[in-house]
N, C-alpha and C. Protein backbone atom coordinates (compact mmCIF):
# COMPACT_ATOMS: atom_id res chain seq x y z
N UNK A 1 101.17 96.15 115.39
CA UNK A 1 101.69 95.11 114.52
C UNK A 1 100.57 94.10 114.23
N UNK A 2 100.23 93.70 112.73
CA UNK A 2 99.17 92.67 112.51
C UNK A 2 99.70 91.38 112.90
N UNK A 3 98.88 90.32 113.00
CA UNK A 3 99.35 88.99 113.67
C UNK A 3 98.92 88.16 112.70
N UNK A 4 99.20 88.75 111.27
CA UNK A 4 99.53 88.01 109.93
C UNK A 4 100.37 88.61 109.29
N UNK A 5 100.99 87.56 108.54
CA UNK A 5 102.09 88.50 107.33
C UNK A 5 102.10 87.23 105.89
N UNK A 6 102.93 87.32 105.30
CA UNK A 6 102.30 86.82 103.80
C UNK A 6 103.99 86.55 103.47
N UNK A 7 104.35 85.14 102.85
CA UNK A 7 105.50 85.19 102.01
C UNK A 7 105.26 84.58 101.01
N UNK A 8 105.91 84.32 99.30
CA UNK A 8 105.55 83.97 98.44
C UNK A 8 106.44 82.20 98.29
N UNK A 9 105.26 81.87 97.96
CA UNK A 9 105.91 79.85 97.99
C UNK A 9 106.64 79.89 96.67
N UNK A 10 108.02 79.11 96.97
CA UNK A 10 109.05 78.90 96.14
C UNK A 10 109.01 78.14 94.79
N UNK A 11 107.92 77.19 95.04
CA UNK A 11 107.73 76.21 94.49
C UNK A 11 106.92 76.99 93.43
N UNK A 12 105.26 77.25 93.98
CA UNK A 12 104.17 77.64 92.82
C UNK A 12 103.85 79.21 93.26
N UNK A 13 104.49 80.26 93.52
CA UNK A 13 104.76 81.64 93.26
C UNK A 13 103.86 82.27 94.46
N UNK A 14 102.73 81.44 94.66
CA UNK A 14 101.49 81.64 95.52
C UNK A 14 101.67 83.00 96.88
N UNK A 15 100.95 83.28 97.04
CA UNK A 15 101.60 84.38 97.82
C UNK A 15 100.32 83.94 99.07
N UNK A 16 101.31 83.86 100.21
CA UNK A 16 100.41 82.58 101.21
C UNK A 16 100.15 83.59 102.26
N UNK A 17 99.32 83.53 103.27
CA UNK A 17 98.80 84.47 104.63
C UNK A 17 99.27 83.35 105.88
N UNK A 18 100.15 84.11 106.58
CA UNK A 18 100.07 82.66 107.64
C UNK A 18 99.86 84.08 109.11
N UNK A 19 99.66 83.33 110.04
CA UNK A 19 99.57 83.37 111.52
C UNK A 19 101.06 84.08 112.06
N UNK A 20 101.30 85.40 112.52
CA UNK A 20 102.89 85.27 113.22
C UNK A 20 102.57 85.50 114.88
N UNK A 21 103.35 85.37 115.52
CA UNK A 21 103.43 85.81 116.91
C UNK A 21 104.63 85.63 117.73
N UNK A 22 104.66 87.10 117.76
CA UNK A 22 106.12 87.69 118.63
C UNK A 22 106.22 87.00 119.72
N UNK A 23 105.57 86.71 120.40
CA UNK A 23 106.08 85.73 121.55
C UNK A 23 106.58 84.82 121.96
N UNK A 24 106.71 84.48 120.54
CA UNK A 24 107.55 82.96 120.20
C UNK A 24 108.98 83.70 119.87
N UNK A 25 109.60 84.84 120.07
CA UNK A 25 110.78 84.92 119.84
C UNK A 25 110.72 86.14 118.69
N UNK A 26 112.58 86.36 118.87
CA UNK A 26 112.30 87.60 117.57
C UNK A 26 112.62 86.92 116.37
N UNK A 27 113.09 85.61 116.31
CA UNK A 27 114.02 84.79 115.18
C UNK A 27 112.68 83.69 114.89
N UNK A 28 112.48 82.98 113.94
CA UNK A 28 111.25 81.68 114.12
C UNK A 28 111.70 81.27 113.10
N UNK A 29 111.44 79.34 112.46
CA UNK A 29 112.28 79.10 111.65
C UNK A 29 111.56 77.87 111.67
N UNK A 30 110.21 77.63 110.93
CA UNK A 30 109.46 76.43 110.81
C UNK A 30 109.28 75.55 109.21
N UNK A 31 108.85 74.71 109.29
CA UNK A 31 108.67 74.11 107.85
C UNK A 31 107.28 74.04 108.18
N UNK A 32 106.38 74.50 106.29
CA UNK A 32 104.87 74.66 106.57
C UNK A 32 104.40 74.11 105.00
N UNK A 33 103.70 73.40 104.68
CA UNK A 33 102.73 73.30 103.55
C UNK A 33 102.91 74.05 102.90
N UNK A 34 102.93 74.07 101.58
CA UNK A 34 102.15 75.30 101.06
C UNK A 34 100.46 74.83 100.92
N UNK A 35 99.58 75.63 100.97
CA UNK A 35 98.24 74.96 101.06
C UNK A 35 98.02 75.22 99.59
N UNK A 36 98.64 75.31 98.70
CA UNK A 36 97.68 75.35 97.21
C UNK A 36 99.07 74.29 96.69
N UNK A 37 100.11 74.47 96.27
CA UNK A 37 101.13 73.11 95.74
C UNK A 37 101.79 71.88 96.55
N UNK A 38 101.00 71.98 98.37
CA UNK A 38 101.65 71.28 99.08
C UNK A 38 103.46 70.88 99.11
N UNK A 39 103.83 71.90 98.73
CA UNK A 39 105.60 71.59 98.80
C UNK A 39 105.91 72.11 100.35
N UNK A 40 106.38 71.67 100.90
CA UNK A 40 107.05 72.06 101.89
C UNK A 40 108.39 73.40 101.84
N UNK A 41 108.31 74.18 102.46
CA UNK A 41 109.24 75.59 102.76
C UNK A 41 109.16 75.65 104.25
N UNK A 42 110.66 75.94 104.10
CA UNK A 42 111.21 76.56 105.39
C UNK A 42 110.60 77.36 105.49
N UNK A 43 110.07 78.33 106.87
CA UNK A 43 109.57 79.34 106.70
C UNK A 43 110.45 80.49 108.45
N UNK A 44 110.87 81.35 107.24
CA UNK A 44 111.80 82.42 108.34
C UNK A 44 110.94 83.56 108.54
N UNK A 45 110.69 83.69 110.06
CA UNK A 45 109.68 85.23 110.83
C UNK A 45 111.18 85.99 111.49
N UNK A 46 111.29 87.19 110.91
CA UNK A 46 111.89 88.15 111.77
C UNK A 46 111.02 89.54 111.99
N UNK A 47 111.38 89.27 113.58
CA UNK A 47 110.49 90.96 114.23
C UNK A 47 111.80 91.39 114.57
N UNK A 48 111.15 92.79 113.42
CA UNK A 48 112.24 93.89 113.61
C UNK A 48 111.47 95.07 114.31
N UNK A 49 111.65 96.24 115.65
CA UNK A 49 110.90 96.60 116.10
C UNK A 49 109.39 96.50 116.04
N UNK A 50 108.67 97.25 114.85
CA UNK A 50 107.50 97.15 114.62
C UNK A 50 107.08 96.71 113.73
N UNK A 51 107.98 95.93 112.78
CA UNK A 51 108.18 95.37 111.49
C UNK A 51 108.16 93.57 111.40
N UNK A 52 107.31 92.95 110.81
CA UNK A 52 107.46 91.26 110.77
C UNK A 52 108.06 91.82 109.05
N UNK A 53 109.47 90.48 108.88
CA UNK A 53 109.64 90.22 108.07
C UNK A 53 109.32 88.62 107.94
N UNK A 54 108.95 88.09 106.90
CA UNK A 54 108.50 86.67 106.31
C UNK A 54 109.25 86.09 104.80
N UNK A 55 109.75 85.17 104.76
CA UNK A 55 110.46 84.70 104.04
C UNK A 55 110.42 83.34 103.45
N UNK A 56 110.35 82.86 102.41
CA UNK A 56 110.19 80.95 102.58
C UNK A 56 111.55 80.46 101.71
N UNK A 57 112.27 79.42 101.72
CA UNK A 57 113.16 78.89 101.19
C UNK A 57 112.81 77.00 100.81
N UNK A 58 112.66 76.51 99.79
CA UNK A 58 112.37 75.34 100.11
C UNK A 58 113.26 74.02 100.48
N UNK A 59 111.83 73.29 101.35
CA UNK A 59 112.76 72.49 102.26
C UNK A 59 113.48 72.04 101.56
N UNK A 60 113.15 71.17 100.63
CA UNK A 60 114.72 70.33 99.94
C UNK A 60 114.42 70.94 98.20
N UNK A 61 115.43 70.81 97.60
CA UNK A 61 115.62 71.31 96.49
C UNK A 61 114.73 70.04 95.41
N UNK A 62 114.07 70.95 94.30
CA UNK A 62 113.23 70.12 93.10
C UNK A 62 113.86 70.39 92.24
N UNK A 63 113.79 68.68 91.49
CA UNK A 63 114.25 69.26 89.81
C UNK A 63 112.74 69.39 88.94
């Protein structure tokens, strides 16, 4: 399993590389930057056997 995975920012489409690690759990559920539109996203890690899934939702809603 790589100890990166990639989800796309909600805000500006960006498709971001972050850091994961299973040891922190099989569920993870942080708020992170985006480093190119700075919006803030939830950011959801699920390890599924040998599988990271990555996901972002943003923190609070934009008009």
């Amino acid at each position: 399993m790589s100890d990166e995975a990639t989800y796309v920012c909600d805000a500006c489409g960006e498709e971001i590389v972050i850091p994961v690690d299973p040891s922190e759990g099989s569920h993870q559920e942080f708020v992170e930057d985006c480093p190119v539109c700075c919006r803030p996203s939830v950011i959801h890690v699920d390890f599924l056997n040998d599988e990271v899934q990555v996901w972002a939702e943003p923190e609070q809603d934009y008009e």
